[in-house]
N, C-alpha and C. Protein backbone atom coordinates (compact mmCIF):
# COMPACT_ATOMS: atom_id res chain seq x y z
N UNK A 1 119.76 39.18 -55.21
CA UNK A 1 119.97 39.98 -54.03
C UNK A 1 120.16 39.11 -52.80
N UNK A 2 119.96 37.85 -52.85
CA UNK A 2 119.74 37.09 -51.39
C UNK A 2 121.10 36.28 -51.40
N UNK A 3 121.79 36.26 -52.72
CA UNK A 3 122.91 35.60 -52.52
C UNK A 3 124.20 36.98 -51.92
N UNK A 4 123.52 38.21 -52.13
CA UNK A 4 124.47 39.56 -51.63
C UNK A 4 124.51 39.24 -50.27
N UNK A 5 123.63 39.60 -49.91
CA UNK A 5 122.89 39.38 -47.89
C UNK A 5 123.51 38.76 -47.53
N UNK A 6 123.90 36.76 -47.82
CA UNK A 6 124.45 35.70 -47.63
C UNK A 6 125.56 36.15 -47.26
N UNK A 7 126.22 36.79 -48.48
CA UNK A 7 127.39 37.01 -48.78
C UNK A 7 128.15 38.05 -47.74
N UNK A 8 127.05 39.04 -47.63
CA UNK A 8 127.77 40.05 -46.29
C UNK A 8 127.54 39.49 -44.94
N UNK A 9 126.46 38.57 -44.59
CA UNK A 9 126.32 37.82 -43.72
C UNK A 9 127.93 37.02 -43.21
N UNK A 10 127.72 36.68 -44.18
CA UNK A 10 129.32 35.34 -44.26
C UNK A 10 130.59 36.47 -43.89
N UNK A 11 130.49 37.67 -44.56
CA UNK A 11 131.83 38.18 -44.44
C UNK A 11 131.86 39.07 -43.20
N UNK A 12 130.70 39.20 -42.82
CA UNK A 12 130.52 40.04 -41.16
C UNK A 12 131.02 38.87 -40.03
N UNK A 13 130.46 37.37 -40.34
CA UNK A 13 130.47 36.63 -39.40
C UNK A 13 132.12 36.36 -39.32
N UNK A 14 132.72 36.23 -40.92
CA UNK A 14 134.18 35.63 -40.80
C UNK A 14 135.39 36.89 -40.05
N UNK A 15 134.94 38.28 -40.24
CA UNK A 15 135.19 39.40 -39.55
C UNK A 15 135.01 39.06 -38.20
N UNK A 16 133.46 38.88 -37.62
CA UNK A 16 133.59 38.88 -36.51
C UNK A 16 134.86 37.25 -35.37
N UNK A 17 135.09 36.33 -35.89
CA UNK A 17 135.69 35.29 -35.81
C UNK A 17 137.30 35.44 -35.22
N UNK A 18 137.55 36.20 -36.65
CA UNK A 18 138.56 37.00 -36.44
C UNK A 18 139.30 37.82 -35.83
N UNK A 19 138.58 38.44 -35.51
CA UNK A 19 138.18 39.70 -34.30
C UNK A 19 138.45 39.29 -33.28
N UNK A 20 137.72 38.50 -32.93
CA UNK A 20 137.87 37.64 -31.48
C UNK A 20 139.23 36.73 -31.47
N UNK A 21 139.51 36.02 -32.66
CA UNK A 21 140.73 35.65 -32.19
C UNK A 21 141.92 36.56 -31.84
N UNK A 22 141.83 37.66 -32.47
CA UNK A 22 143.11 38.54 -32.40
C UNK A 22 142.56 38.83 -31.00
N UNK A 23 141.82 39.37 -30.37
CA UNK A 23 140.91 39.62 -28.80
C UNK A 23 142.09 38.60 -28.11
N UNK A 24 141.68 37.38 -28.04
CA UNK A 24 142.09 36.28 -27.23
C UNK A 24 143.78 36.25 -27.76
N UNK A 25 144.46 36.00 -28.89
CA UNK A 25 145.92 36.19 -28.91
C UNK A 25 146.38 37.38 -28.38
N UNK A 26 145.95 38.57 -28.20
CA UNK A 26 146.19 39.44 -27.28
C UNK A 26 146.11 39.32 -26.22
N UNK A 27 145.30 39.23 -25.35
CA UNK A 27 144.98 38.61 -24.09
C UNK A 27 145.80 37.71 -23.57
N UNK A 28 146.28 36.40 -24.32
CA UNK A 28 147.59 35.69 -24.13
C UNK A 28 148.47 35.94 -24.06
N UNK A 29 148.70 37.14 -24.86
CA UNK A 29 150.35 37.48 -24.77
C UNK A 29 150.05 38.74 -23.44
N UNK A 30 149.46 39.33 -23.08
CA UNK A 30 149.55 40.37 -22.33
C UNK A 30 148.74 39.82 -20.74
N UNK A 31 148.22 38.21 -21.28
CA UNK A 31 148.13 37.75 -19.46
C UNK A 31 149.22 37.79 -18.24
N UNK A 32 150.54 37.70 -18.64
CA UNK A 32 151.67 38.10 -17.52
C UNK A 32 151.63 39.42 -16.91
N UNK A 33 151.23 40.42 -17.90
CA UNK A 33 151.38 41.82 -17.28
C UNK A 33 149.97 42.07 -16.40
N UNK A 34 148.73 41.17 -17.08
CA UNK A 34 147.21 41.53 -16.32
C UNK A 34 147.20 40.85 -14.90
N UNK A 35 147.93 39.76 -14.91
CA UNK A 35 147.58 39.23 -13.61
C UNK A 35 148.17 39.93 -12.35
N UNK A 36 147.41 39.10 -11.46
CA UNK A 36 148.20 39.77 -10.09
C UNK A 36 149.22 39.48 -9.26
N UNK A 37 150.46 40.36 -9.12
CA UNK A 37 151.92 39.53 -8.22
C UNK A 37 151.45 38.60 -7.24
N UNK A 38 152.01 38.00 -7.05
CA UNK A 38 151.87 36.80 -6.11
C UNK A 38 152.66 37.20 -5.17
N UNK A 39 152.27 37.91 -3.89
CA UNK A 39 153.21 39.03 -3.35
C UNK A 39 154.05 37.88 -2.74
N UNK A 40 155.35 38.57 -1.79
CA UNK A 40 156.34 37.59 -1.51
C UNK A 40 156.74 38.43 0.02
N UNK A 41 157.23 37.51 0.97
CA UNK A 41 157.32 37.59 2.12
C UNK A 41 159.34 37.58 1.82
N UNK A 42 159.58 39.26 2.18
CA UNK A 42 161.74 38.83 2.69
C UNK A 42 161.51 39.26 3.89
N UNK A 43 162.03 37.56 4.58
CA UNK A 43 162.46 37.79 5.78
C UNK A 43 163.77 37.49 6.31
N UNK A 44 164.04 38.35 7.51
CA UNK A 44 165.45 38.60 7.80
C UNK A 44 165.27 38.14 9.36
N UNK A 45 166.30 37.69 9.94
CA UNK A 45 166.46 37.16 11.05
C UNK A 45 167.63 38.02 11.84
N UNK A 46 167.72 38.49 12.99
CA UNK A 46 168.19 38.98 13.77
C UNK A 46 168.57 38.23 14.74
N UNK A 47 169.90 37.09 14.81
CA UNK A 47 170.50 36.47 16.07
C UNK A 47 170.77 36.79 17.36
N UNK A 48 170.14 36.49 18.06
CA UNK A 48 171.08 36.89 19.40
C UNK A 48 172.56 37.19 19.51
N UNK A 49 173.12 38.57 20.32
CA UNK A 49 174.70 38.40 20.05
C UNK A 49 174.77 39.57 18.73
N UNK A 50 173.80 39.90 18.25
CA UNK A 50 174.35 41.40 16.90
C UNK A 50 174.80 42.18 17.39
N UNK A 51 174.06 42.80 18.71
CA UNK A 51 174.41 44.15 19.31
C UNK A 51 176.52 44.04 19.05
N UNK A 52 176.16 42.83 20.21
CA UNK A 52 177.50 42.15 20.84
C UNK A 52 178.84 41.70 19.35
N UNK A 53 178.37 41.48 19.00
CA UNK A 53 179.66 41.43 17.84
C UNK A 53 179.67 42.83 16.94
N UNK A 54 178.58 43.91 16.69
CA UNK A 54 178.69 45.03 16.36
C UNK A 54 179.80 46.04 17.39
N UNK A 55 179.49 45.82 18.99
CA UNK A 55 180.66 46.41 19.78
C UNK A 55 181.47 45.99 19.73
N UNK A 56 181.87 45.07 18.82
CA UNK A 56 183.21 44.11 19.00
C UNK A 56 183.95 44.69 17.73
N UNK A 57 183.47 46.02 16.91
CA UNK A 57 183.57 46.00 15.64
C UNK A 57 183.41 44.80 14.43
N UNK A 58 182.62 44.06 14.28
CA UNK A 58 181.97 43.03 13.52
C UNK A 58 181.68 43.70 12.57
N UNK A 59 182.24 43.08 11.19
CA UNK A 59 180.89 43.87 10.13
C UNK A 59 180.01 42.88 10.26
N UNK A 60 179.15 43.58 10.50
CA UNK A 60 177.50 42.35 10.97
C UNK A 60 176.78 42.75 9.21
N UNK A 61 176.33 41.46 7.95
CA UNK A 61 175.80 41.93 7.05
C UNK A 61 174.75 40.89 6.97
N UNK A 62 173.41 41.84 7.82
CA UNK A 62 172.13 40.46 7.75
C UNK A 62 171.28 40.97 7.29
N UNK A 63 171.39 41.72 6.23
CA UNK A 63 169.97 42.55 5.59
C UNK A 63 171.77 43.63 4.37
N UNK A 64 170.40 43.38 3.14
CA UNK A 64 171.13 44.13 2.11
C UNK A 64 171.51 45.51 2.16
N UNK A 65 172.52 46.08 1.38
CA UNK A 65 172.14 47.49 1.35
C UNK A 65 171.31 48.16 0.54
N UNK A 66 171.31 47.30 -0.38
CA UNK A 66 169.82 47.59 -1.20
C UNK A 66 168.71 46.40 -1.44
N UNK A 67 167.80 47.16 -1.57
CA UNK A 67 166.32 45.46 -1.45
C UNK A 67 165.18 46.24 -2.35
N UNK A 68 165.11 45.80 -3.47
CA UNK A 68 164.02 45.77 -4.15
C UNK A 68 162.73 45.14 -3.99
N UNK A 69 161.81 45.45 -3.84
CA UNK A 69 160.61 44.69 -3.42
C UNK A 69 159.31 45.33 -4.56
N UNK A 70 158.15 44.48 -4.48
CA UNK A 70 157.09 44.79 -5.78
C UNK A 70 155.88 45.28 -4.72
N UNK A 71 155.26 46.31 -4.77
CA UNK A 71 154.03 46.69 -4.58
C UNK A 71 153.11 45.59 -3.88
N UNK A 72 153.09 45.20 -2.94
CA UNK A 72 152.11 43.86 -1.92
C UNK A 72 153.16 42.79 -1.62
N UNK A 73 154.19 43.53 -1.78
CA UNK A 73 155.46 42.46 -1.10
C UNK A 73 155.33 42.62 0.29
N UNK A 74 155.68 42.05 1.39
CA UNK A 74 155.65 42.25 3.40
C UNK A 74 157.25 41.77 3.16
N UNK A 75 157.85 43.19 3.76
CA UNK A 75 159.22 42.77 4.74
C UNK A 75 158.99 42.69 5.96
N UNK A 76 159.28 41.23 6.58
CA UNK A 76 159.15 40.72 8.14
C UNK A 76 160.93 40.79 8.43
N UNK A 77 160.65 41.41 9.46
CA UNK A 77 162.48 41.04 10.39
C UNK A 77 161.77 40.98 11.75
N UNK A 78 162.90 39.94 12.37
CA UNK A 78 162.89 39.17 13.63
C UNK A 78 163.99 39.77 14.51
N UNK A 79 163.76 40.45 15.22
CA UNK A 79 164.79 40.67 15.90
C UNK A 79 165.06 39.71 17.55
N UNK A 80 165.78 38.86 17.51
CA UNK A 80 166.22 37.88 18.39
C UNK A 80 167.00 38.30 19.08
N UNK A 81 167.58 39.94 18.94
CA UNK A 81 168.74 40.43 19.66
C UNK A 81 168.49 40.87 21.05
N UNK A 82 169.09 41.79 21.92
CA UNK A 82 168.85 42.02 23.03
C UNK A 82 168.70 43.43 22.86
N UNK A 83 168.53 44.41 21.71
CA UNK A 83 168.58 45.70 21.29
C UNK A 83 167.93 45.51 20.14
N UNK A 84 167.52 47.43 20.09
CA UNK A 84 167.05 47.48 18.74
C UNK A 84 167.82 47.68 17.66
N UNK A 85 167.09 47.74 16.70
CA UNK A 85 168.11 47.82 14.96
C UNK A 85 167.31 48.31 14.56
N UNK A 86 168.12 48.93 13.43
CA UNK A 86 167.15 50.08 12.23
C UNK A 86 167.78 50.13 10.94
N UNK A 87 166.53 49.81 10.05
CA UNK A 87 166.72 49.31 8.89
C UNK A 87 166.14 50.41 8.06
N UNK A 88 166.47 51.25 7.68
CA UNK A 88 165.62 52.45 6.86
C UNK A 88 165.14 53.47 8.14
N UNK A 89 164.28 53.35 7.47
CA UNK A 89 162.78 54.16 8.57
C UNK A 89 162.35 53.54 9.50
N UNK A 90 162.81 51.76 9.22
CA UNK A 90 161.92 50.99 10.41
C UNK A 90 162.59 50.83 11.50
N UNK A 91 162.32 50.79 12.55
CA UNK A 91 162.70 50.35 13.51
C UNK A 91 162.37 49.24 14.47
N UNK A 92 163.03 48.21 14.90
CA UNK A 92 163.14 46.67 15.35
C UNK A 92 163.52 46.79 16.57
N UNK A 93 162.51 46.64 18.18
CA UNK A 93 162.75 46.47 19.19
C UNK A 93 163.42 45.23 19.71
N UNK A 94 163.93 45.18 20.57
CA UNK A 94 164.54 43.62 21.00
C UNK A 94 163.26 43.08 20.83
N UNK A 95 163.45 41.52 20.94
CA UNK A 95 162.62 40.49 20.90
C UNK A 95 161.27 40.94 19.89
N UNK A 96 161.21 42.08 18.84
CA UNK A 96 160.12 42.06 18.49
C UNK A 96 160.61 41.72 16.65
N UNK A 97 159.22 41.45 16.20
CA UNK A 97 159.41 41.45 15.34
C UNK A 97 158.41 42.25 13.61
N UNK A 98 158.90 43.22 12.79
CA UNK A 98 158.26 44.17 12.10
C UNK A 98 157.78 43.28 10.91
N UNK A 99 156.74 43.80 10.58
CA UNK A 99 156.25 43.45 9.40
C UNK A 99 155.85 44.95 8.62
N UNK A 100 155.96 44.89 7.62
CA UNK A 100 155.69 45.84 7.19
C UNK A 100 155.34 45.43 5.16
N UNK A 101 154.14 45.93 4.51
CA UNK A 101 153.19 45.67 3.47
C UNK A 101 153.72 46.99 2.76
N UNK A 102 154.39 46.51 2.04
CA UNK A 102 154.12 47.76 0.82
C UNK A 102 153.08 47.64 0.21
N UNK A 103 152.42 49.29 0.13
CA UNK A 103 151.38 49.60 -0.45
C UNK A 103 151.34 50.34 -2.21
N UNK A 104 152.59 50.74 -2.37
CA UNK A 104 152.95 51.88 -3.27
C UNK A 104 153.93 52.06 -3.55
N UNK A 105 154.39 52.40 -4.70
CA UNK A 105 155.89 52.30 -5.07
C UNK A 105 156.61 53.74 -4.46
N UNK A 106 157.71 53.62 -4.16
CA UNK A 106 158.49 54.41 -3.61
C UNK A 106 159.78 53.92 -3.28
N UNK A 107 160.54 54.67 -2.80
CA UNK A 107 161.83 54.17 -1.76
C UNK A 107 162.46 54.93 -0.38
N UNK A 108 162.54 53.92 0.41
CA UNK A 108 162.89 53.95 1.62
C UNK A 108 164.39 53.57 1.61
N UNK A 109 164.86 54.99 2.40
CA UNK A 109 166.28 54.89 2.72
C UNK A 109 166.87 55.91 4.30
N UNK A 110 167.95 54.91 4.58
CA UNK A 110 168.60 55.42 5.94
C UNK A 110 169.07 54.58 6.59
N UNK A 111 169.70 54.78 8.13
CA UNK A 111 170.27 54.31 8.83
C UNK A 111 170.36 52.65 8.81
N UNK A 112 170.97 51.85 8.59
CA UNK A 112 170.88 50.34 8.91
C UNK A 112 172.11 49.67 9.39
N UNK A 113 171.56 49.17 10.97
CA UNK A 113 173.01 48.64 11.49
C UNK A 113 173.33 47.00 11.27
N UNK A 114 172.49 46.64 10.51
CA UNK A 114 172.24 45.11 9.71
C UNK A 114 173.20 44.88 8.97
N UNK A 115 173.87 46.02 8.03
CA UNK A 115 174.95 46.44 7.43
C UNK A 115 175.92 46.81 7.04
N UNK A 116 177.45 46.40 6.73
CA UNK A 116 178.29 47.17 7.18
C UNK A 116 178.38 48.63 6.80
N UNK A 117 178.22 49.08 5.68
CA UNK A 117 177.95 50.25 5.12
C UNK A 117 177.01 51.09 6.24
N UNK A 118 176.03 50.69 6.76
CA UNK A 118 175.34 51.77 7.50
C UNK A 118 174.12 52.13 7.22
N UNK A 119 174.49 52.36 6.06
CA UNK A 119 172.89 52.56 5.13
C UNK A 119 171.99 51.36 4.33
N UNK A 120 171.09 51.81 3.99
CA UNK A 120 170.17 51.15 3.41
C UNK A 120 169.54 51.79 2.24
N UNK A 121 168.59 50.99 1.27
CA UNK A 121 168.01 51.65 0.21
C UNK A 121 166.44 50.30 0.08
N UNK A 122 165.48 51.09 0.44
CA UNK A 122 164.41 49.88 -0.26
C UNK A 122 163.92 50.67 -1.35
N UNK A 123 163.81 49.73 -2.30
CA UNK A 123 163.24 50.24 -3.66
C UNK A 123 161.72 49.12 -3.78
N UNK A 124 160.74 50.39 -3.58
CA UNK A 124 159.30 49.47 -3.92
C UNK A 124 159.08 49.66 -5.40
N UNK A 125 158.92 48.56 -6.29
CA UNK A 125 158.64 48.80 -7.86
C UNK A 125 157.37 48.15 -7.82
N UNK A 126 156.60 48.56 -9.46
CA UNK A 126 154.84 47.59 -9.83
C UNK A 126 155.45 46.40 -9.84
């Protein structure tokens, strides 16, 4: 009987061994999806002179018409111009400059004079 015990001993322990490795090779392969984005800063610059080459009919193209961004991404724009601009929903006073943190996935769309098209599209993804 004591060599049985041994025996389920041994085959619980080589179970449990096992176990854990498949634990940890899982864990390896699915560490890219567990960790956390390393959020990312798009920033856009606004020259002095946009307004001014937009009345000049300029296609002025300093911001995309579409911009994908991940959940704790910050879009910063600089506006260096002597007017405001509007990029979606946001809006950019002269000399100021927006930051704005996505919190949540969604998308933001509308007016953008950054663009020749006009419009805009932000797409927040995980």
């Amino acid at each position: 009987m004591a060599a049985t015990g041994s025996a389920s001993r041994r085959n619980l322990v080589t179970l449990a061994v096992v176990l854990a490795g498949l634990v940890a090779a899982g864990l390896l392969v699915a560490w890219p999806a567990l960790s956390p984005h390393e959020a990312e800063v798009h920033a856009y610059d606004v020259p002095p002179g946009t307004g001014d080459r937009l009345d000049r009919g300029e296609d002025v193209e300093l911001f995309p018409a579409r911009l994908e961004v991940r959940v704790g991404d910050t879009l910063r724009i600089t506006n260096r111009d002597d007017r405001e601009h509007l990029v979606g929903p946001f809006s950019v006073g002269a000399g100021e400059t927006l930051e704005q943190t996505f919190r949540q996935t969604g998308v933001f769309e509308g007016i953008c004079t950054l663009h020749p098209s006009g419009n805009v599209k932000i797409v927040v993804v995980d």
